[in-house]
PDB file of N, CA and C in Angstrom:
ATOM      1  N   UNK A   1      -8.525 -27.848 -56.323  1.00  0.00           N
ATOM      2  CA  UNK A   1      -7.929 -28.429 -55.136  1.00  0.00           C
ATOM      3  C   UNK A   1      -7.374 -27.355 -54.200  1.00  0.00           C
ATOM      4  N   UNK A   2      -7.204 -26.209 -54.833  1.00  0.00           N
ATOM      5  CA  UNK A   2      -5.901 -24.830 -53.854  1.00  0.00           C
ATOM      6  C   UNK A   2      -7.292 -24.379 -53.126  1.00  0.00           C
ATOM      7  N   UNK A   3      -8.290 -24.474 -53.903  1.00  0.00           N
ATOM      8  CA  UNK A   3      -9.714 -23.624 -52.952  1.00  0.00           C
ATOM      9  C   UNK A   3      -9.710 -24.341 -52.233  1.00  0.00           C
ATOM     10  N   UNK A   4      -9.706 -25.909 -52.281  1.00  0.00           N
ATOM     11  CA  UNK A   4     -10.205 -26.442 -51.126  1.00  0.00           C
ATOM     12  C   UNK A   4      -9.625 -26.586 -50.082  1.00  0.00           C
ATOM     13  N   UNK A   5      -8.222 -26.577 -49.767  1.00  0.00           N
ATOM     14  CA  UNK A   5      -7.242 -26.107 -48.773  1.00  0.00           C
ATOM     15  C   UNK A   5      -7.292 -24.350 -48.361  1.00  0.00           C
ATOM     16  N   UNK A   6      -7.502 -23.504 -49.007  1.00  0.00           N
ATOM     17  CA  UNK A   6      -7.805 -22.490 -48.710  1.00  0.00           C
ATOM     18  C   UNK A   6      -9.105 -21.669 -47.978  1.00  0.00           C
ATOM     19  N   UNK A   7     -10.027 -23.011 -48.366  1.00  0.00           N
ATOM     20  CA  UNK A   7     -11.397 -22.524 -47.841  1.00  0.00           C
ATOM     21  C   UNK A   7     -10.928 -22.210 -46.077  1.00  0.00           C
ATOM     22  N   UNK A   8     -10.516 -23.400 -45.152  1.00  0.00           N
ATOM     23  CA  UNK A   8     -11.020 -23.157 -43.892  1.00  0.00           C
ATOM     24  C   UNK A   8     -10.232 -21.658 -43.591  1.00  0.00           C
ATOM     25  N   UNK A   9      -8.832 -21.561 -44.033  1.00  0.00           N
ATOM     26  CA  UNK A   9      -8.281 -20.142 -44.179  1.00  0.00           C
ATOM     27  C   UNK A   9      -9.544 -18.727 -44.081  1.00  0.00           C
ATOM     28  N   UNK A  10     -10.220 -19.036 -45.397  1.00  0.00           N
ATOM     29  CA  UNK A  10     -10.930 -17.797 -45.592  1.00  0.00           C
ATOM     30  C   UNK A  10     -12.151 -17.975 -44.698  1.00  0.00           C
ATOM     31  N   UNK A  11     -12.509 -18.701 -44.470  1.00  0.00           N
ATOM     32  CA  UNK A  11     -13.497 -19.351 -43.159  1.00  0.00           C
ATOM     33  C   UNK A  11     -13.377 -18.525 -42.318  1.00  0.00           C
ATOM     34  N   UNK A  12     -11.788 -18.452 -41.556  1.00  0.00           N
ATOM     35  CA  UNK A  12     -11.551 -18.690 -40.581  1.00  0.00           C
ATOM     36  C   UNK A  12     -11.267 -16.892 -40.539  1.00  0.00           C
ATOM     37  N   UNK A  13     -10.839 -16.002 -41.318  1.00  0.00           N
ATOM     38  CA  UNK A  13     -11.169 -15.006 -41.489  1.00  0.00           C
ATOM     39  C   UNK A  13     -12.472 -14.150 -41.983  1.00  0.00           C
ATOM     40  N   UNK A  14     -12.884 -14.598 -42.709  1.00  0.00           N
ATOM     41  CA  UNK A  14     -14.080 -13.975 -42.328  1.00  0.00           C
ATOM     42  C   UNK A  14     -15.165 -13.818 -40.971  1.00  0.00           C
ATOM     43  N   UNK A  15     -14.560 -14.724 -40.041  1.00  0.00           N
ATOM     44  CA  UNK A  15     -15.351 -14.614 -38.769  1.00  0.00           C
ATOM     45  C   UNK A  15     -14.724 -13.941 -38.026  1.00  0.00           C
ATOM     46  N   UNK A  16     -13.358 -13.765 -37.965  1.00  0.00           N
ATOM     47  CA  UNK A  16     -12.402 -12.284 -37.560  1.00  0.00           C
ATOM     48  C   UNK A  16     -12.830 -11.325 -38.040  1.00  0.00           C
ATOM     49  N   UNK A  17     -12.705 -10.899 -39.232  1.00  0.00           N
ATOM     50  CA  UNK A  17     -13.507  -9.476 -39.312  1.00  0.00           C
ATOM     51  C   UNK A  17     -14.639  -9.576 -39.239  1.00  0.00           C
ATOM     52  N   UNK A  18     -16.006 -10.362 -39.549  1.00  0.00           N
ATOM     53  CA  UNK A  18     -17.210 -10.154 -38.852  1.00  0.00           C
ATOM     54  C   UNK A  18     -17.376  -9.880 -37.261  1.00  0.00           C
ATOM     55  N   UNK A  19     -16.320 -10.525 -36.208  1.00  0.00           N
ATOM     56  CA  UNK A  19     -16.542 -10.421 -34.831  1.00  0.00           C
ATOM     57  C   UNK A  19     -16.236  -8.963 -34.767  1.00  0.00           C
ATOM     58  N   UNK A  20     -14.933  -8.408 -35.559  1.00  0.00           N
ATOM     59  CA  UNK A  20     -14.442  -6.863 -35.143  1.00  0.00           C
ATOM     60  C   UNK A  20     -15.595  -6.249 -35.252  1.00  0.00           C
ATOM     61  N   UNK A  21     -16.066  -6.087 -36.448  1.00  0.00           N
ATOM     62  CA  UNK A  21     -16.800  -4.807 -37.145  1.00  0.00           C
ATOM     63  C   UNK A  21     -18.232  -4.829 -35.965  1.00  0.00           C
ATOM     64  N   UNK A  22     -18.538  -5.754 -35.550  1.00  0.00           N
ATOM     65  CA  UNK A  22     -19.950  -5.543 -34.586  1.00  0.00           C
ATOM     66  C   UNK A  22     -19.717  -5.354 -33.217  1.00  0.00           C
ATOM     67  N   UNK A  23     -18.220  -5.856 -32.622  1.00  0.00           N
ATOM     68  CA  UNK A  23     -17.614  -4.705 -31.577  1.00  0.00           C
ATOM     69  C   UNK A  23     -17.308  -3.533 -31.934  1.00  0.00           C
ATOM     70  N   UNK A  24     -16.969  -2.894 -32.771  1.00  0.00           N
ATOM     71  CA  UNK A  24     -16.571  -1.346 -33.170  1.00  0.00           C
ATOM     72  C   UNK A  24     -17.937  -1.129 -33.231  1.00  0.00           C
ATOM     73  N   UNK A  25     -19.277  -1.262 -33.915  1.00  0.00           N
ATOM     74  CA  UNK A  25     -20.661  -0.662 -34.108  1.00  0.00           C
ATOM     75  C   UNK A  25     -21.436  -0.739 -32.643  1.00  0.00           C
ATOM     76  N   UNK A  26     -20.688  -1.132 -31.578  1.00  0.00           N
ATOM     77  CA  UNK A  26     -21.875  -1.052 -30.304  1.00  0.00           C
ATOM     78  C   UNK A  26     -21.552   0.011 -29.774  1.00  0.00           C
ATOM     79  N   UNK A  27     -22.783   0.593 -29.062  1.00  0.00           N
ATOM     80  CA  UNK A  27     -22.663   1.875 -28.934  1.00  0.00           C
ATOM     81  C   UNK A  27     -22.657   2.154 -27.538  1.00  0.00           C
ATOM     82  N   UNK A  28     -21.764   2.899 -26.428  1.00  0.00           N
ATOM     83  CA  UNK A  28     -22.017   2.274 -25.249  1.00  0.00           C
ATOM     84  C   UNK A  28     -22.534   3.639 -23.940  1.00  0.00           C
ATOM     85  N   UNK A  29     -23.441   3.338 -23.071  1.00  0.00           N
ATOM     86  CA  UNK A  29     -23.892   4.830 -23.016  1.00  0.00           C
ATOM     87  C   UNK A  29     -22.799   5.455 -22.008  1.00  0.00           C
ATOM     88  N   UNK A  30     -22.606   6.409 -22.840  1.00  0.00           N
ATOM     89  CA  UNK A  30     -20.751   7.594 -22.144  1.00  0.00           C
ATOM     90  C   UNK A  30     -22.149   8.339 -21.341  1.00  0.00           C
ATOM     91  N   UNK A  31     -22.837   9.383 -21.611  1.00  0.00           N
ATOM     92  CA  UNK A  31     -23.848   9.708 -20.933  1.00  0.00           C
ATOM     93  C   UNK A  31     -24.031   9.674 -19.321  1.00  0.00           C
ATOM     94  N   UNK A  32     -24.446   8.024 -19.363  1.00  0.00           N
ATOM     95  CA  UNK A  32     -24.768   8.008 -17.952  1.00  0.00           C
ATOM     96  C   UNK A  32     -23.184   7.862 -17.333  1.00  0.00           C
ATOM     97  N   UNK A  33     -22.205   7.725 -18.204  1.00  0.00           N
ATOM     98  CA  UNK A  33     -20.790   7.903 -16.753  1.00  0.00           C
ATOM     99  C   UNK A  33     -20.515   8.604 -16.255  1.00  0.00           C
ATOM    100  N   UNK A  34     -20.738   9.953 -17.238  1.00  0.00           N
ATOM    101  CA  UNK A  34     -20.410  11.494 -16.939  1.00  0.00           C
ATOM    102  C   UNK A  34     -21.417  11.431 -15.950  1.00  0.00           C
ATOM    103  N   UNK A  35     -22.711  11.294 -16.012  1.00  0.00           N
ATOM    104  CA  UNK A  35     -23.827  11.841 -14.783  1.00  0.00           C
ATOM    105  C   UNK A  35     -23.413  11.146 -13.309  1.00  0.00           C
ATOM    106  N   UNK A  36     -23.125  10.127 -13.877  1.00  0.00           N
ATOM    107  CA  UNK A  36     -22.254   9.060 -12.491  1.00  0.00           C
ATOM    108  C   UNK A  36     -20.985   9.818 -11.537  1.00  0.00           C
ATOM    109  N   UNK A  37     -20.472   9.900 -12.852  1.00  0.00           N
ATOM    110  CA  UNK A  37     -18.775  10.804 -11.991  1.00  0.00           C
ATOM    111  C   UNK A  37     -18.644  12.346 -11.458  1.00  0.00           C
ATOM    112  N   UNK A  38     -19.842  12.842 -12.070  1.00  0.00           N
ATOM    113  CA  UNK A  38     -20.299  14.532 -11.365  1.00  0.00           C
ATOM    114  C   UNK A  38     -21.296  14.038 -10.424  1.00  0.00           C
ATOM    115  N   UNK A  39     -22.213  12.958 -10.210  1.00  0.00           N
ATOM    116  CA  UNK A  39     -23.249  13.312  -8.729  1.00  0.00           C
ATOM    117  C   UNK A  39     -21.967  12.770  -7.562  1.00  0.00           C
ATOM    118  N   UNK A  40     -21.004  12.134  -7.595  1.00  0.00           N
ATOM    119  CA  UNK A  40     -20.437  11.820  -6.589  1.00  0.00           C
ATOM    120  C   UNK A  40     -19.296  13.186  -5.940  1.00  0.00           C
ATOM    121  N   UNK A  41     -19.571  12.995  -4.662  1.00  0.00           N
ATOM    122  CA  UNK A  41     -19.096  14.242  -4.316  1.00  0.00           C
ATOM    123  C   UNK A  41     -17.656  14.285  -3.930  1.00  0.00           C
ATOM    124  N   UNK A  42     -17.224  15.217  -4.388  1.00  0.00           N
ATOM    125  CA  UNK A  42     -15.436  16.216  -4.225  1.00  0.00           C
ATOM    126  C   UNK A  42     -15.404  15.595  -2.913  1.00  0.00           C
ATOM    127  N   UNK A  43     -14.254  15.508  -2.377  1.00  0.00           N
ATOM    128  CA  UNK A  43     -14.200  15.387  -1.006  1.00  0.00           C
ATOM    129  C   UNK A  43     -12.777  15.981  -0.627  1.00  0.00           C
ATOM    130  N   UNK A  44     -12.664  17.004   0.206  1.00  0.00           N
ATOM    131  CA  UNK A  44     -11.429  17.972  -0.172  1.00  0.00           C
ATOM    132  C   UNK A  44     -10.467  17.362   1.228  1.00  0.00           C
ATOM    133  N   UNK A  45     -11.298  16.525   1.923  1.00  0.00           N
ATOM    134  CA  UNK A  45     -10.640  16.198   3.589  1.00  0.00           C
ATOM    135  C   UNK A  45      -9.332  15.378   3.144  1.00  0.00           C
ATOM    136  N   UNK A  46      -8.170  15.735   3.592  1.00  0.00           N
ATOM    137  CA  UNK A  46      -7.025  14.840   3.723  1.00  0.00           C
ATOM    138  C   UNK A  46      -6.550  13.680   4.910  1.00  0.00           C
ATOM    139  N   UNK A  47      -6.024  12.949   4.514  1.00  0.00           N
ATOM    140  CA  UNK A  47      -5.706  11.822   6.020  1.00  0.00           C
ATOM    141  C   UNK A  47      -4.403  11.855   5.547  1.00  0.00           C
ATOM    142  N   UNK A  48      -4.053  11.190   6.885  1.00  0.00           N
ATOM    143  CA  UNK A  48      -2.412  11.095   7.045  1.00  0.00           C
ATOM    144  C   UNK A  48      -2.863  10.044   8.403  1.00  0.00           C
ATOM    145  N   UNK A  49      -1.732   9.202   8.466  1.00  0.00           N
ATOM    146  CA  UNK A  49      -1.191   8.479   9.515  1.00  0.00           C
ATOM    147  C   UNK A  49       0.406   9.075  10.167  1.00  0.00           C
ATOM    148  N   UNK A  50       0.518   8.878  11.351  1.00  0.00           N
ATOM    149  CA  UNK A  50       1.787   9.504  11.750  1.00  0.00           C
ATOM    150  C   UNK A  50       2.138   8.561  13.020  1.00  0.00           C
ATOM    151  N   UNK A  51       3.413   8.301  12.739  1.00  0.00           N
ATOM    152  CA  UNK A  51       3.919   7.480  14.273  1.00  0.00           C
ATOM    153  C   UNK A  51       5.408   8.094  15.102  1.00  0.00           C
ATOM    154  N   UNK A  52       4.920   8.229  16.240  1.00  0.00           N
ATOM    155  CA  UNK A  52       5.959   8.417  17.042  1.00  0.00           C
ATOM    156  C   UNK A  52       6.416   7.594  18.206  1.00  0.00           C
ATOM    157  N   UNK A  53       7.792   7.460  18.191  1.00  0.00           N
ATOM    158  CA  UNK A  53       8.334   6.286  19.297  1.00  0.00           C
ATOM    159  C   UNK A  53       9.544   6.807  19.822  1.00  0.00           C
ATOM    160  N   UNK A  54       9.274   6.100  20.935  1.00  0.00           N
ATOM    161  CA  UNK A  54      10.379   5.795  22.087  1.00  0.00           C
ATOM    162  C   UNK A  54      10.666   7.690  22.515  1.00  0.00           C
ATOM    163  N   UNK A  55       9.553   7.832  22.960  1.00  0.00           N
ATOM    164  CA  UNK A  55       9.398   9.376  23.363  1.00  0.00           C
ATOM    165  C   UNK A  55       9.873  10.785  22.409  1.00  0.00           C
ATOM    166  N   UNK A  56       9.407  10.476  21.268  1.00  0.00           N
ATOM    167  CA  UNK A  56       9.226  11.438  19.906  1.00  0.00           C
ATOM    168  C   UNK A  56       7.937  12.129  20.475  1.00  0.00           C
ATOM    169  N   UNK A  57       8.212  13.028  20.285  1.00  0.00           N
ATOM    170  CA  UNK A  57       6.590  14.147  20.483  1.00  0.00           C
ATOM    171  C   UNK A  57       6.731  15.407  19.253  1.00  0.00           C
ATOM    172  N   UNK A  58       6.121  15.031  18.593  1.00  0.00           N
ATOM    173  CA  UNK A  58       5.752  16.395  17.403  1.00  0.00           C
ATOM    174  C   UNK A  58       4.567  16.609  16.528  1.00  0.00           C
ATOM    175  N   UNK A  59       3.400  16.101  17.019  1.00  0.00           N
ATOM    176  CA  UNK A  59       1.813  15.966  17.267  1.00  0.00           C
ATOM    177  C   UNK A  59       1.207  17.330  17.305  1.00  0.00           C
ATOM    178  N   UNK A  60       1.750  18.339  18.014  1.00  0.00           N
ATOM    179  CA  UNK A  60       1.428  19.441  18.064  1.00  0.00           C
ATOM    180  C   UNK A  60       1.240  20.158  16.804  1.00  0.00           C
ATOM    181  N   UNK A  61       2.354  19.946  16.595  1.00  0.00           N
ATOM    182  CA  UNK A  61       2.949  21.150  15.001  1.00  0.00           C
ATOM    183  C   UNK A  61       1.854  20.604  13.867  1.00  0.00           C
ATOM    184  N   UNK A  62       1.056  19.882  13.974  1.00  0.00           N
ATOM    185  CA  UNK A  62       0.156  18.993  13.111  1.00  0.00           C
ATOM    186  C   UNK A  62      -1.180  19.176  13.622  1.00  0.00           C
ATOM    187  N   UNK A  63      -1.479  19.845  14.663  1.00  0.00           N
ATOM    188  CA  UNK A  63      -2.336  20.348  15.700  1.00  0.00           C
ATOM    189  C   UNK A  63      -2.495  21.847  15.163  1.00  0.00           C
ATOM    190  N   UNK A  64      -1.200  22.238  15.420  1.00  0.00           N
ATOM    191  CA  UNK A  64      -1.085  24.036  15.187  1.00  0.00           C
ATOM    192  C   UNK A  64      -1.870  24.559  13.702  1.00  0.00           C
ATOM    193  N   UNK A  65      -1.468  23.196  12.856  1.00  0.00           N
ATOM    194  CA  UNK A  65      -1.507  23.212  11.330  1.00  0.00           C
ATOM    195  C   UNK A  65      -3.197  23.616  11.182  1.00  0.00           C
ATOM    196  N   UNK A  66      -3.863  23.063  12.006  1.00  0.00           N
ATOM    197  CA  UNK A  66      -4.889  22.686  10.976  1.00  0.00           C
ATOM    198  C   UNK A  66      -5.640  21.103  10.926  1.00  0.00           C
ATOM    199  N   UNK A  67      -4.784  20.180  11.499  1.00  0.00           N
ATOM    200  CA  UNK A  67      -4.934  19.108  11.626  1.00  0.00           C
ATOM    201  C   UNK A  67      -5.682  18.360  13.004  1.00  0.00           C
ATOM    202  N   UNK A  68      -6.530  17.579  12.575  1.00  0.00           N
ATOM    203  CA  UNK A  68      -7.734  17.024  13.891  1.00  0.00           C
ATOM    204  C   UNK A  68      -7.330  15.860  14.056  1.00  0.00           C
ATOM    205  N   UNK A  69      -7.507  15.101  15.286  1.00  0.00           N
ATOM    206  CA  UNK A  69      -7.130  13.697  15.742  1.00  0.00           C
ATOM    207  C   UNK A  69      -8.045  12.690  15.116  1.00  0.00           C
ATOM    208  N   UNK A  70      -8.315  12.062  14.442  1.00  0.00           N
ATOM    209  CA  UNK A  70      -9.426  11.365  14.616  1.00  0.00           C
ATOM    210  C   UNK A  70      -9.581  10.129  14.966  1.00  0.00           C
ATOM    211  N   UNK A  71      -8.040   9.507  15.283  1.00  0.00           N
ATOM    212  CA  UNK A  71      -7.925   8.550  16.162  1.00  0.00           C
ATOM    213  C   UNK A  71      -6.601   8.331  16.560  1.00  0.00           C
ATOM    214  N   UNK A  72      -6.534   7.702  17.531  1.00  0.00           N
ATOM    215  CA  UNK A  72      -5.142   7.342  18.439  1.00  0.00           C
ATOM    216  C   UNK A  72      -4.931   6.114  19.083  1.00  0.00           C
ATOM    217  N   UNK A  73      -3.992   5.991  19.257  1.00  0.00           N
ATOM    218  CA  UNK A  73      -3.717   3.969  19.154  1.00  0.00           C
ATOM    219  C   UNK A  73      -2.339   4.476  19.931  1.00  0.00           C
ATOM    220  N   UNK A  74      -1.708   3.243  20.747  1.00  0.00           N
ATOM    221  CA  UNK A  74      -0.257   3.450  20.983  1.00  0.00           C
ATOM    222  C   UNK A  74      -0.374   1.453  21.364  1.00  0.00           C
ATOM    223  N   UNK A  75       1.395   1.083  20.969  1.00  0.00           N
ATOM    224  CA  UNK A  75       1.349  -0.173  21.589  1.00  0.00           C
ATOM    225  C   UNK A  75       3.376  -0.194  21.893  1.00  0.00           C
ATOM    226  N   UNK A  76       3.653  -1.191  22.755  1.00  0.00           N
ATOM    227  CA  UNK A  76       4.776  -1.211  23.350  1.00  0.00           C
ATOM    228  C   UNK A  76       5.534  -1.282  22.388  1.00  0.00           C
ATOM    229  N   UNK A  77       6.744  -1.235  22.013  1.00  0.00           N
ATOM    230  CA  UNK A  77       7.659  -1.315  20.716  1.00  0.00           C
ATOM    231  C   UNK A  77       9.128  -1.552  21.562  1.00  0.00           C
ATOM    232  N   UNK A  78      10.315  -1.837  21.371  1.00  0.00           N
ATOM    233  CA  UNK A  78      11.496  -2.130  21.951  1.00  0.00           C
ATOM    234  C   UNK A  78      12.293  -0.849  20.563  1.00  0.00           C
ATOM    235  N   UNK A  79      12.819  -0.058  21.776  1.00  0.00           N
ATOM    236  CA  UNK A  79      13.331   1.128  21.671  1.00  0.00           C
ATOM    237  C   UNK A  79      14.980   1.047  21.132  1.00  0.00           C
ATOM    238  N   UNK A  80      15.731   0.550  21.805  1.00  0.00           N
ATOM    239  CA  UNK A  80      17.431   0.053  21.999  1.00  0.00           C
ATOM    240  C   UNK A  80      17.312  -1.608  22.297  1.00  0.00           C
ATOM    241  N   UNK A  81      18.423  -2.028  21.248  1.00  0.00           N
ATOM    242  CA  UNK A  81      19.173  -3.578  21.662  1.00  0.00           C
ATOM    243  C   UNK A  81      20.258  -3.239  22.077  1.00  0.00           C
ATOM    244  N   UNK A  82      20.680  -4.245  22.786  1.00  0.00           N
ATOM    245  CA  UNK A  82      22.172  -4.547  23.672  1.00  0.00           C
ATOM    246  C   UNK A  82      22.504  -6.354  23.006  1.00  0.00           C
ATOM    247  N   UNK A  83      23.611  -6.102  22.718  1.00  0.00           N
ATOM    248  CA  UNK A  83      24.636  -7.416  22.882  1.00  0.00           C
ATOM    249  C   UNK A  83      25.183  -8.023  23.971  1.00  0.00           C
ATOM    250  N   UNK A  84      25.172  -9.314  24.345  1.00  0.00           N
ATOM    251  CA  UNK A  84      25.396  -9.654  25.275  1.00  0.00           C
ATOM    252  C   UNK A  84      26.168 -10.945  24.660  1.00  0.00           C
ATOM    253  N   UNK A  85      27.107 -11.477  25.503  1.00  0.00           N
ATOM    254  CA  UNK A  85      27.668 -13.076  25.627  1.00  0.00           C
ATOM    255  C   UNK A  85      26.508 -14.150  25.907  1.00  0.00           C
ATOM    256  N   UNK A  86      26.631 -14.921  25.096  1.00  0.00           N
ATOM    257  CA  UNK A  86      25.903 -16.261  25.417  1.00  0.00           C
ATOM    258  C   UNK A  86      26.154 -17.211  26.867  1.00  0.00           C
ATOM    259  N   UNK A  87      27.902 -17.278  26.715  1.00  0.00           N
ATOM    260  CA  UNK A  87      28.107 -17.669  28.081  1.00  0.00           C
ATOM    261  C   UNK A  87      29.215 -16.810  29.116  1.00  0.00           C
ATOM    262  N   UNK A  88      29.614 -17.073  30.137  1.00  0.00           N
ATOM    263  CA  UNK A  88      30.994 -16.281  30.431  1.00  0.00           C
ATOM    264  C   UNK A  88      32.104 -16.547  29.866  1.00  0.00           C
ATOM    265  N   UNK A  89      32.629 -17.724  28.823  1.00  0.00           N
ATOM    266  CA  UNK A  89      33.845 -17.925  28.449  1.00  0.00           C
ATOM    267  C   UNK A  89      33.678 -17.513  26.696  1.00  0.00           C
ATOM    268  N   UNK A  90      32.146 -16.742  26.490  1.00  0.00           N
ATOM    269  CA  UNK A  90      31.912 -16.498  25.204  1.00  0.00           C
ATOM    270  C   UNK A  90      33.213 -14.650  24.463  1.00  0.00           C
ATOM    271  N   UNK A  91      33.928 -14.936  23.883  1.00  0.00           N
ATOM    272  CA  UNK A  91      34.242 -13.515  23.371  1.00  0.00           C
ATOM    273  C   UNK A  91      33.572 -13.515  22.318  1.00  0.00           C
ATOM    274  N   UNK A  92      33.168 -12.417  22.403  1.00  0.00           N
ATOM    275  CA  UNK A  92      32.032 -11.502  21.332  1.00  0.00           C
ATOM    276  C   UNK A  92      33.343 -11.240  20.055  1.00  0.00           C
ATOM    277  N   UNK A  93      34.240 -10.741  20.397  1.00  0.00           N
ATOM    278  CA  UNK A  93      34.770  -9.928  19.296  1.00  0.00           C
ATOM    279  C   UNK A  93      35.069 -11.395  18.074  1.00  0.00           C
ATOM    280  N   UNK A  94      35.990 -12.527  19.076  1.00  0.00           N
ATOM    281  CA  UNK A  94      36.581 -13.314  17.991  1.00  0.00           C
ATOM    282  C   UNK A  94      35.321 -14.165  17.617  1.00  0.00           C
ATOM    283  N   UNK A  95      34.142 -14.816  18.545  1.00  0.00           N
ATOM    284  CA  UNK A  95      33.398 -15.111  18.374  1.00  0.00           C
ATOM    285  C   UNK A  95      32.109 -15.437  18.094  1.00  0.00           C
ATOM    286  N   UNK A  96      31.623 -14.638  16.675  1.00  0.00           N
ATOM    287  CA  UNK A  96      30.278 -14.108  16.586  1.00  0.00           C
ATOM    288  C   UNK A  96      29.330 -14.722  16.327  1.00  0.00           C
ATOM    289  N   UNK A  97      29.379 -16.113  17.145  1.00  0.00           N
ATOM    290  CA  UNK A  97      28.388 -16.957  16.851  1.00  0.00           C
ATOM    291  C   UNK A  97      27.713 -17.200  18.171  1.00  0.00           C
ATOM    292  N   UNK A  98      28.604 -16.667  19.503  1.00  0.00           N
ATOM    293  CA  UNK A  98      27.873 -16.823  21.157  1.00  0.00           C
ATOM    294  C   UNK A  98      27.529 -15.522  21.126  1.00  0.00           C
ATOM    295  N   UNK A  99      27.423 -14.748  20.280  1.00  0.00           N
ATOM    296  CA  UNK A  99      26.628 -12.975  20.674  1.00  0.00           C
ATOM    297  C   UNK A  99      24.882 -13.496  20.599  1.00  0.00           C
ATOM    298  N   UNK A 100      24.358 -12.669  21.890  1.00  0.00           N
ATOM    299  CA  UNK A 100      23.081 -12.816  22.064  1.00  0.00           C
ATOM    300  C   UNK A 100      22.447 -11.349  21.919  1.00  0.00           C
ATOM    301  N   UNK A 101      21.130 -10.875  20.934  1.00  0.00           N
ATOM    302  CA  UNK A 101      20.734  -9.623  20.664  1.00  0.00           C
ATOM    303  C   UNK A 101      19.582  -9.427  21.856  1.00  0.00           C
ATOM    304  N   UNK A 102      19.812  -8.586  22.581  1.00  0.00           N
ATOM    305  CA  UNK A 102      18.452  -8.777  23.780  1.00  0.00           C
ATOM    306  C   UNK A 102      18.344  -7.147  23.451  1.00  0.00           C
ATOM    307  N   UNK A 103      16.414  -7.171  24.145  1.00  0.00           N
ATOM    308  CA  UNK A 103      15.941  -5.575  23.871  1.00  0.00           C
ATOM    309  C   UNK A 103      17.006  -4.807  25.540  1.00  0.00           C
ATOM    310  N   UNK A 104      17.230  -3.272  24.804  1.00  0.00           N
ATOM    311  CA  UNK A 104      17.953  -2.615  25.818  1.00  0.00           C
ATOM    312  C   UNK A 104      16.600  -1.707  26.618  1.00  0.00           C
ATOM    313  N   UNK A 105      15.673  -1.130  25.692  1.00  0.00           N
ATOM    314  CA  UNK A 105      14.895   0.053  26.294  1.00  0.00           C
ATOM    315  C   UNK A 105      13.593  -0.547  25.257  1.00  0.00           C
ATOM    316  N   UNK A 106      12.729  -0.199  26.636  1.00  0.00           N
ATOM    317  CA  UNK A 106      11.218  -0.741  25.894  1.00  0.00           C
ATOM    318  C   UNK A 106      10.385   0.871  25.940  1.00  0.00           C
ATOM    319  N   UNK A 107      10.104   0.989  24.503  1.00  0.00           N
ATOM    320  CA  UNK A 107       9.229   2.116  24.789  1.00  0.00           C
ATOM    321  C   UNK A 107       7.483   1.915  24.090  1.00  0.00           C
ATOM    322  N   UNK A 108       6.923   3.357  23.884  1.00  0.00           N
ATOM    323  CA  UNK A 108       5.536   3.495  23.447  1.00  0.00           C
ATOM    324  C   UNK A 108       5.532   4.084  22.121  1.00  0.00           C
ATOM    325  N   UNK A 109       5.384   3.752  21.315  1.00  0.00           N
ATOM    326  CA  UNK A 109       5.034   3.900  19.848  1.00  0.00           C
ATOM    327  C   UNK A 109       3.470   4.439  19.408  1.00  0.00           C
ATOM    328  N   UNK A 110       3.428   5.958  18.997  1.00  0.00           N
ATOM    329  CA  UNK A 110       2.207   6.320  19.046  1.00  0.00           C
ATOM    330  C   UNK A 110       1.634   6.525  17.701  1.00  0.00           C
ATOM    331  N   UNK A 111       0.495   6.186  17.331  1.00  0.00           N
ATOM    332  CA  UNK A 111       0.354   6.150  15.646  1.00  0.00           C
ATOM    333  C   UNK A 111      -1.119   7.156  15.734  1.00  0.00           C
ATOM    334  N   UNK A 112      -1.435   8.009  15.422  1.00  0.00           N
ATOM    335  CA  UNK A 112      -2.555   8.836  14.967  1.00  0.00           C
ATOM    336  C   UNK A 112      -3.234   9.177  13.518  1.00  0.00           C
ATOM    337  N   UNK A 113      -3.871   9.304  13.891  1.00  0.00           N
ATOM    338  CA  UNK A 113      -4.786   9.178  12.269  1.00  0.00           C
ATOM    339  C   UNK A 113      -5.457  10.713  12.055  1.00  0.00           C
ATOM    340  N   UNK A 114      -4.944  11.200  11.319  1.00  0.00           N
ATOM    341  CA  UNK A 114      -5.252  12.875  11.245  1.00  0.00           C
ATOM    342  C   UNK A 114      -5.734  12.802  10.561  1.00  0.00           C
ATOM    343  N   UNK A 115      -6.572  14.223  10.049  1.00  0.00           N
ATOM    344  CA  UNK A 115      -7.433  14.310   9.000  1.00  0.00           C
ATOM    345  C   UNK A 115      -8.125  16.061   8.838  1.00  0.00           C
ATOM    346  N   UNK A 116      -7.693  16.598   7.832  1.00  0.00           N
ATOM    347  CA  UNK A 116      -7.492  17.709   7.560  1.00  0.00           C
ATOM    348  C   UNK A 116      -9.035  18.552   6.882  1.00  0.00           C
TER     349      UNK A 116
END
């Protein structure tokens, strides 16, 4: 009677170690990865992205370096906020629920794409 409660047990292991042992025996070709990962070529070129705003200029020194443009983009960006009153009887100090955040200075935000 103990075998016969024990059978699906040993059943149920022996198909565990039969599944291992014929994943460990496949053999898988390393060969062609190595030939794969040496024909593809080194590539020694570096990139960088770089942004400058609200009249930052230091593009050059990245110029001087060694470094080529290989593209350039700019779009409007808001430079400085100002606080303002919501209404004329609004106080800002006691009341910080009529403060309004408005842009102060709108500038140009320049983003370049270098590449070494």
């Amino acid at each position: 009677m103990k075998v016969l409660k024990q059978f699906p047990l040993i059943f149920l292991i022996a198909i565990f170690l039969s599944s291992c042992r014929t994943s460990i025996n496949k053999e898988y070709p390393i060969k062609n990865l190595e030939k794969i990962i040496n024909e593809k070529p080194i590539s020694d070129k570096k990139r960088m992205e770089i942004k400058f705003s609200c009249g930052e200029e230091g593009i050059s020194e990245y110029l001087d370096d060694g470094w080529k443009i290989l593209k350039e983009d700019s779009q409007e960006i808001i430079c400085t906020w100002k606080s303002v009153p919501a209404t004329k009887k609004c106080n800002m100090e006691k009341d910080k629920g009529c403060k309004i955040t408005k842009p102060d200075k709108i500038g140009e935000e320049k983003i370049y794409l270098l590449e070494k």
